[in-house]
C-alpha atoms as a PDB file:
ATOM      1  CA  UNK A   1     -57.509  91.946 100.568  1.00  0.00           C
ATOM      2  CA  UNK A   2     -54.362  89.981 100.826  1.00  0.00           C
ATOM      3  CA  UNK A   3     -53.107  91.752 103.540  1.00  0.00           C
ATOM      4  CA  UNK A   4     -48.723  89.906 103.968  1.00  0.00           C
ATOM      5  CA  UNK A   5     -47.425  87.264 101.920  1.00  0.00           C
ATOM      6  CA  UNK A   6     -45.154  84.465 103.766  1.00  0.00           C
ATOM      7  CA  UNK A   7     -42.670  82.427 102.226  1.00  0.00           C
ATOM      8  CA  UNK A   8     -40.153  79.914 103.859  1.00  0.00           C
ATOM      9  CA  UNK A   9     -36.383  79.840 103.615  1.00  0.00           C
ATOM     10  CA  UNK A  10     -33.767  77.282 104.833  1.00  0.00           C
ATOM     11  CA  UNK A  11     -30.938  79.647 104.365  1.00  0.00           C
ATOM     12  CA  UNK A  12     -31.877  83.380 104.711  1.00  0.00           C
ATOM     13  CA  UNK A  13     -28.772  84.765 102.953  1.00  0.00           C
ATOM     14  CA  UNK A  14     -29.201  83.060  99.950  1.00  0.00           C
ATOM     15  CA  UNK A  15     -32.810  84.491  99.933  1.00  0.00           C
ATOM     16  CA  UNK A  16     -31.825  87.592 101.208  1.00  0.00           C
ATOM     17  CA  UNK A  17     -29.504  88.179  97.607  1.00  0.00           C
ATOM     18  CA  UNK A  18     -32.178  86.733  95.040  1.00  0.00           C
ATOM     19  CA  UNK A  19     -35.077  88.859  96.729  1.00  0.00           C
ATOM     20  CA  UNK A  20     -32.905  91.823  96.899  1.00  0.00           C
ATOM     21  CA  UNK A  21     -31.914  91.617  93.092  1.00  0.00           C
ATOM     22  CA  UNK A  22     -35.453  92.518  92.443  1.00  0.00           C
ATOM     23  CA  UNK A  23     -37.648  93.392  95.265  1.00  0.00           C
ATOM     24  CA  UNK A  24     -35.529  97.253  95.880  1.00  0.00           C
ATOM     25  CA  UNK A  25     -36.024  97.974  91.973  1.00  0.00           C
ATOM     26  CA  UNK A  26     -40.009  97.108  92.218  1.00  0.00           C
ATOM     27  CA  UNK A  27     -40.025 100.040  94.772  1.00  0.00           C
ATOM     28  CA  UNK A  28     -40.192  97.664  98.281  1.00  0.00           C
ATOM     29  CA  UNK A  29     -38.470  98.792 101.515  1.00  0.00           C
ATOM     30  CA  UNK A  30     -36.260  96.097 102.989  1.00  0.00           C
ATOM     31  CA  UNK A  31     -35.577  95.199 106.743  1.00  0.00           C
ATOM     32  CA  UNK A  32     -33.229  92.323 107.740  1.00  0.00           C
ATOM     33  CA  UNK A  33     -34.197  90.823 111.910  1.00  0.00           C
ATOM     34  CA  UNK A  34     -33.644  87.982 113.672  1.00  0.00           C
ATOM     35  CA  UNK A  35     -36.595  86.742 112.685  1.00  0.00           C
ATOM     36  CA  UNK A  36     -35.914  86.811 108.679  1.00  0.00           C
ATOM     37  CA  UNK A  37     -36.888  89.316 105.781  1.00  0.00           C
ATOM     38  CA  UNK A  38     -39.218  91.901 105.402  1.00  0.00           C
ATOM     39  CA  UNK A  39     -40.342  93.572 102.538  1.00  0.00           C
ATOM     40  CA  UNK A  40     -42.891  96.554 102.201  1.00  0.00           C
ATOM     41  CA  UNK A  41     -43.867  99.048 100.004  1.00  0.00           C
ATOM     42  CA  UNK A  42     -43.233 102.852 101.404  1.00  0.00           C
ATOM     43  CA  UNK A  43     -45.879 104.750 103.455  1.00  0.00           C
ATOM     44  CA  UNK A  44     -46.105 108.297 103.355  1.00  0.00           C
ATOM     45  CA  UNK A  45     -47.240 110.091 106.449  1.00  0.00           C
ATOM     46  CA  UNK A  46     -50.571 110.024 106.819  1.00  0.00           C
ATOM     47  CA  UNK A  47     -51.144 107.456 104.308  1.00  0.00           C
ATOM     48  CA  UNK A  48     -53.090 104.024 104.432  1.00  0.00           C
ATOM     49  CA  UNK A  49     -50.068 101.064 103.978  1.00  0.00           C
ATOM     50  CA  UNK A  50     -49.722  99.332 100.279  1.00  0.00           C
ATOM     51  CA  UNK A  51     -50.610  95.708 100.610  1.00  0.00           C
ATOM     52  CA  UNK A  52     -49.300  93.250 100.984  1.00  0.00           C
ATOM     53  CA  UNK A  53     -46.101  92.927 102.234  1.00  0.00           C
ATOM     54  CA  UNK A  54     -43.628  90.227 101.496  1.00  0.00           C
ATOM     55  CA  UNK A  55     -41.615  88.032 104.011  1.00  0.00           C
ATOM     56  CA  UNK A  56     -38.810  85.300 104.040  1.00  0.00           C
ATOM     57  CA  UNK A  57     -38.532  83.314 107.281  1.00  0.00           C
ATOM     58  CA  UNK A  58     -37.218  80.509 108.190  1.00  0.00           C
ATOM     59  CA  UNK A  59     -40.021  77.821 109.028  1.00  0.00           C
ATOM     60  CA  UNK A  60     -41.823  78.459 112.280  1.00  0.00           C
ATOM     61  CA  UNK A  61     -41.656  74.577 113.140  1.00  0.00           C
ATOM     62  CA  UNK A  62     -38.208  73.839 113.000  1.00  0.00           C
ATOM     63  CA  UNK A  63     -38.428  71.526 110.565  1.00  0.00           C
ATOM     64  CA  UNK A  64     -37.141  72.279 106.992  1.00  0.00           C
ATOM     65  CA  UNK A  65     -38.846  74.911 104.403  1.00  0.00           C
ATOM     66  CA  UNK A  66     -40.931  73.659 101.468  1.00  0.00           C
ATOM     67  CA  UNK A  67     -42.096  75.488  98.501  1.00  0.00           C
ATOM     68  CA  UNK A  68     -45.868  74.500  97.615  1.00  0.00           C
ATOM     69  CA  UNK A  69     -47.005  72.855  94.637  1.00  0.00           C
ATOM     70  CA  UNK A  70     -49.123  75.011  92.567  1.00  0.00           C
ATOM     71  CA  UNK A  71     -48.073  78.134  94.964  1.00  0.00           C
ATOM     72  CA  UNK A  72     -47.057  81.134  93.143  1.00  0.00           C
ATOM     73  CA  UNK A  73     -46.139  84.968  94.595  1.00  0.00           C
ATOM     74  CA  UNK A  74     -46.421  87.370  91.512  1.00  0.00           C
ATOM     75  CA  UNK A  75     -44.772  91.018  91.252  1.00  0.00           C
ATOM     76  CA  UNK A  76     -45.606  93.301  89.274  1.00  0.00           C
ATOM     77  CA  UNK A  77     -43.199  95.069  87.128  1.00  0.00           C
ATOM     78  CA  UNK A  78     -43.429  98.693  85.549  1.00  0.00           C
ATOM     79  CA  UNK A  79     -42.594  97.546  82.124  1.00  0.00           C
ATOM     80  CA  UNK A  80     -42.003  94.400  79.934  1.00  0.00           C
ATOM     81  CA  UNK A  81     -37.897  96.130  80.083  1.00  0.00           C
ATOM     82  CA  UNK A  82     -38.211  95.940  83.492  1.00  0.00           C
ATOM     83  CA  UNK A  83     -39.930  92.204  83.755  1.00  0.00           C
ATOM     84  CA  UNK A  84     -36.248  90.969  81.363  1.00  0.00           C
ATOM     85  CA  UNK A  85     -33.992  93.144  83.561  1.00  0.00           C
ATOM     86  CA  UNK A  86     -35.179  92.033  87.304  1.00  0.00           C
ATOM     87  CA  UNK A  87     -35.756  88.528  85.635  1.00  0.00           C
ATOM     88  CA  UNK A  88     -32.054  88.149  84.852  1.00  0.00           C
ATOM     89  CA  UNK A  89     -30.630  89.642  88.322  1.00  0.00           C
ATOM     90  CA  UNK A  90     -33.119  87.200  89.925  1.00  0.00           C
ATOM     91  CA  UNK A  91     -30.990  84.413  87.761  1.00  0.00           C
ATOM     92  CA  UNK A  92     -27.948  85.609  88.976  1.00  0.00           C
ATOM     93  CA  UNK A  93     -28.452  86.315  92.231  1.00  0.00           C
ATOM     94  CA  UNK A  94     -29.034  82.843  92.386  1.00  0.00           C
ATOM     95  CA  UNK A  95     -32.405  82.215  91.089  1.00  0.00           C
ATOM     96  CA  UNK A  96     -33.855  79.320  88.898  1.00  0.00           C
ATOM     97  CA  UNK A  97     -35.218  80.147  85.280  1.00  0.00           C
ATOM     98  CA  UNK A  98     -39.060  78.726  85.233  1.00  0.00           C
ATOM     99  CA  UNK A  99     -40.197  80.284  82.233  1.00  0.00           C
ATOM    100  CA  UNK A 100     -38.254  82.980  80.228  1.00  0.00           C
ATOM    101  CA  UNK A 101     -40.075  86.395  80.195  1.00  0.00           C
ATOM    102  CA  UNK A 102     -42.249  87.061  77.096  1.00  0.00           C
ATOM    103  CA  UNK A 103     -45.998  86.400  76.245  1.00  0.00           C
ATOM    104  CA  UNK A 104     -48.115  83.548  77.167  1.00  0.00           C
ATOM    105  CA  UNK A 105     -50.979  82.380  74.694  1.00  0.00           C
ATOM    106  CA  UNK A 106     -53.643  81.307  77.804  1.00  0.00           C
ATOM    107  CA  UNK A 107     -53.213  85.286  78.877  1.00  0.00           C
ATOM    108  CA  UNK A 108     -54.371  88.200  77.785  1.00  0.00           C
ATOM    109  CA  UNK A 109     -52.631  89.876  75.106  1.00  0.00           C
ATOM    110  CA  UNK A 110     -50.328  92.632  76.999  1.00  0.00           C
ATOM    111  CA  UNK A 111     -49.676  90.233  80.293  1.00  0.00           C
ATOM    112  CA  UNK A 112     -45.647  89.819  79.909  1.00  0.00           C
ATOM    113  CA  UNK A 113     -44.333  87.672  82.419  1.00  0.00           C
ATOM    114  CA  UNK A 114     -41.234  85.524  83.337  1.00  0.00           C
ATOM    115  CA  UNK A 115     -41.106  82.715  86.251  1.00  0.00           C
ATOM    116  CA  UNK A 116     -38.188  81.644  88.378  1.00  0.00           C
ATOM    117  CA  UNK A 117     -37.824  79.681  91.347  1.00  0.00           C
ATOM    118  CA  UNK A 118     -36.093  81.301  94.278  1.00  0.00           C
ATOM    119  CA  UNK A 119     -33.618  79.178  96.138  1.00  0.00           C
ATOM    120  CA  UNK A 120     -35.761  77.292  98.610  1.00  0.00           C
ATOM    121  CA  UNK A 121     -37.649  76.143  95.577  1.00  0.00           C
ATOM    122  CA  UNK A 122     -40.957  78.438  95.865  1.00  0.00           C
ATOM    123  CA  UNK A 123     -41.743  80.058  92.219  1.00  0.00           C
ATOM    124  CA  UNK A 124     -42.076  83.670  91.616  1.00  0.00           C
ATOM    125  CA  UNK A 125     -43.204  85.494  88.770  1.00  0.00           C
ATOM    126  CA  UNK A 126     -42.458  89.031  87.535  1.00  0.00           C
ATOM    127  CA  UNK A 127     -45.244  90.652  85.036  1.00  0.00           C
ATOM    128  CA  UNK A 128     -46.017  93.664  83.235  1.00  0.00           C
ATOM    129  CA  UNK A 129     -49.670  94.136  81.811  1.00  0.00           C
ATOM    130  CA  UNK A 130     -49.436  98.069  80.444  1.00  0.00           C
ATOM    131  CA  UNK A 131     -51.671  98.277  77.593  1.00  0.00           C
ATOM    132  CA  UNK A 132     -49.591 100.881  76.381  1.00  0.00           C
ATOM    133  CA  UNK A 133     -46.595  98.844  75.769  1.00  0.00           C
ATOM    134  CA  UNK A 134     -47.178  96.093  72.026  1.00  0.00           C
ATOM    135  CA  UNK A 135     -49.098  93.090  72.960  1.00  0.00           C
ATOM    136  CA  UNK A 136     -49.060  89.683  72.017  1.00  0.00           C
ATOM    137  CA  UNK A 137     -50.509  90.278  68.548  1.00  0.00           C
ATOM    138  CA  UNK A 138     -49.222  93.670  67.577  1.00  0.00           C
END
């Protein structure tokens, strides 16, 4: 189990307004410290925690923040509505488009997504998979 998800940031208020155009509306808590962003789902009282949690930090080296090649951190949405609305805030709130949302043909047939790249560079993607919702082919 993937238990918290790290991502590095150059400049923390820049990340701080493209994760916060989606993160809130996905149902994560936020927390703002010296020591960067923190994102986490709620815990009720008595409850076990909702892995994993999500964090923006500046590098722990010093030296400048990279995105990895081929690294992706994927959040999922309640709806395909949901993946176009927090997909264009992301945009806005400074965000890069890496894929606009809609269907991919190497996916299964209700797997919605849209990519972006946040401001440091690493990519994100927000997808919806309810079978409920039309697919691909309907």
């Amino acid at each position: 189990m993937i238990a918290y998800v790290t991502v590095g940031a150059d400049d923390i208020p820049r990340a701080k307004q493209f994760y916060c155009a989606f993160l809130p509306a996905l149902g994560y808590g936020f927390k703002e410290g010296s020591e960067g962003l923190s994102f986490a789902l709620p815990v009720a009282t008595g409850q076990v925690p909702i892995l994993p949690d999500f964090y923006v930090k500046p590098s722990f080296d010093g030296r400048p923040a990279s995105a990895g090649n081929g690294a992706m951190v994927a959040f999922e949405a309640r709806s395909q509505s949901q993946v176009r609305d927090l997909h264009a805030a992301a945009l806005v709130a400074g965000g890069v488009d890496e894929g606009q949302p809609g269907f991919r043909a190497s996916y299964g047939p209700h797997f919605y997504v849209g990519y972006l790249r946040d401001p440091q560079g690493n990519k994100i993607a927000l997808f919806s998979s309810d079978p409920n919702e039309p697919g691909r082919d309907d």
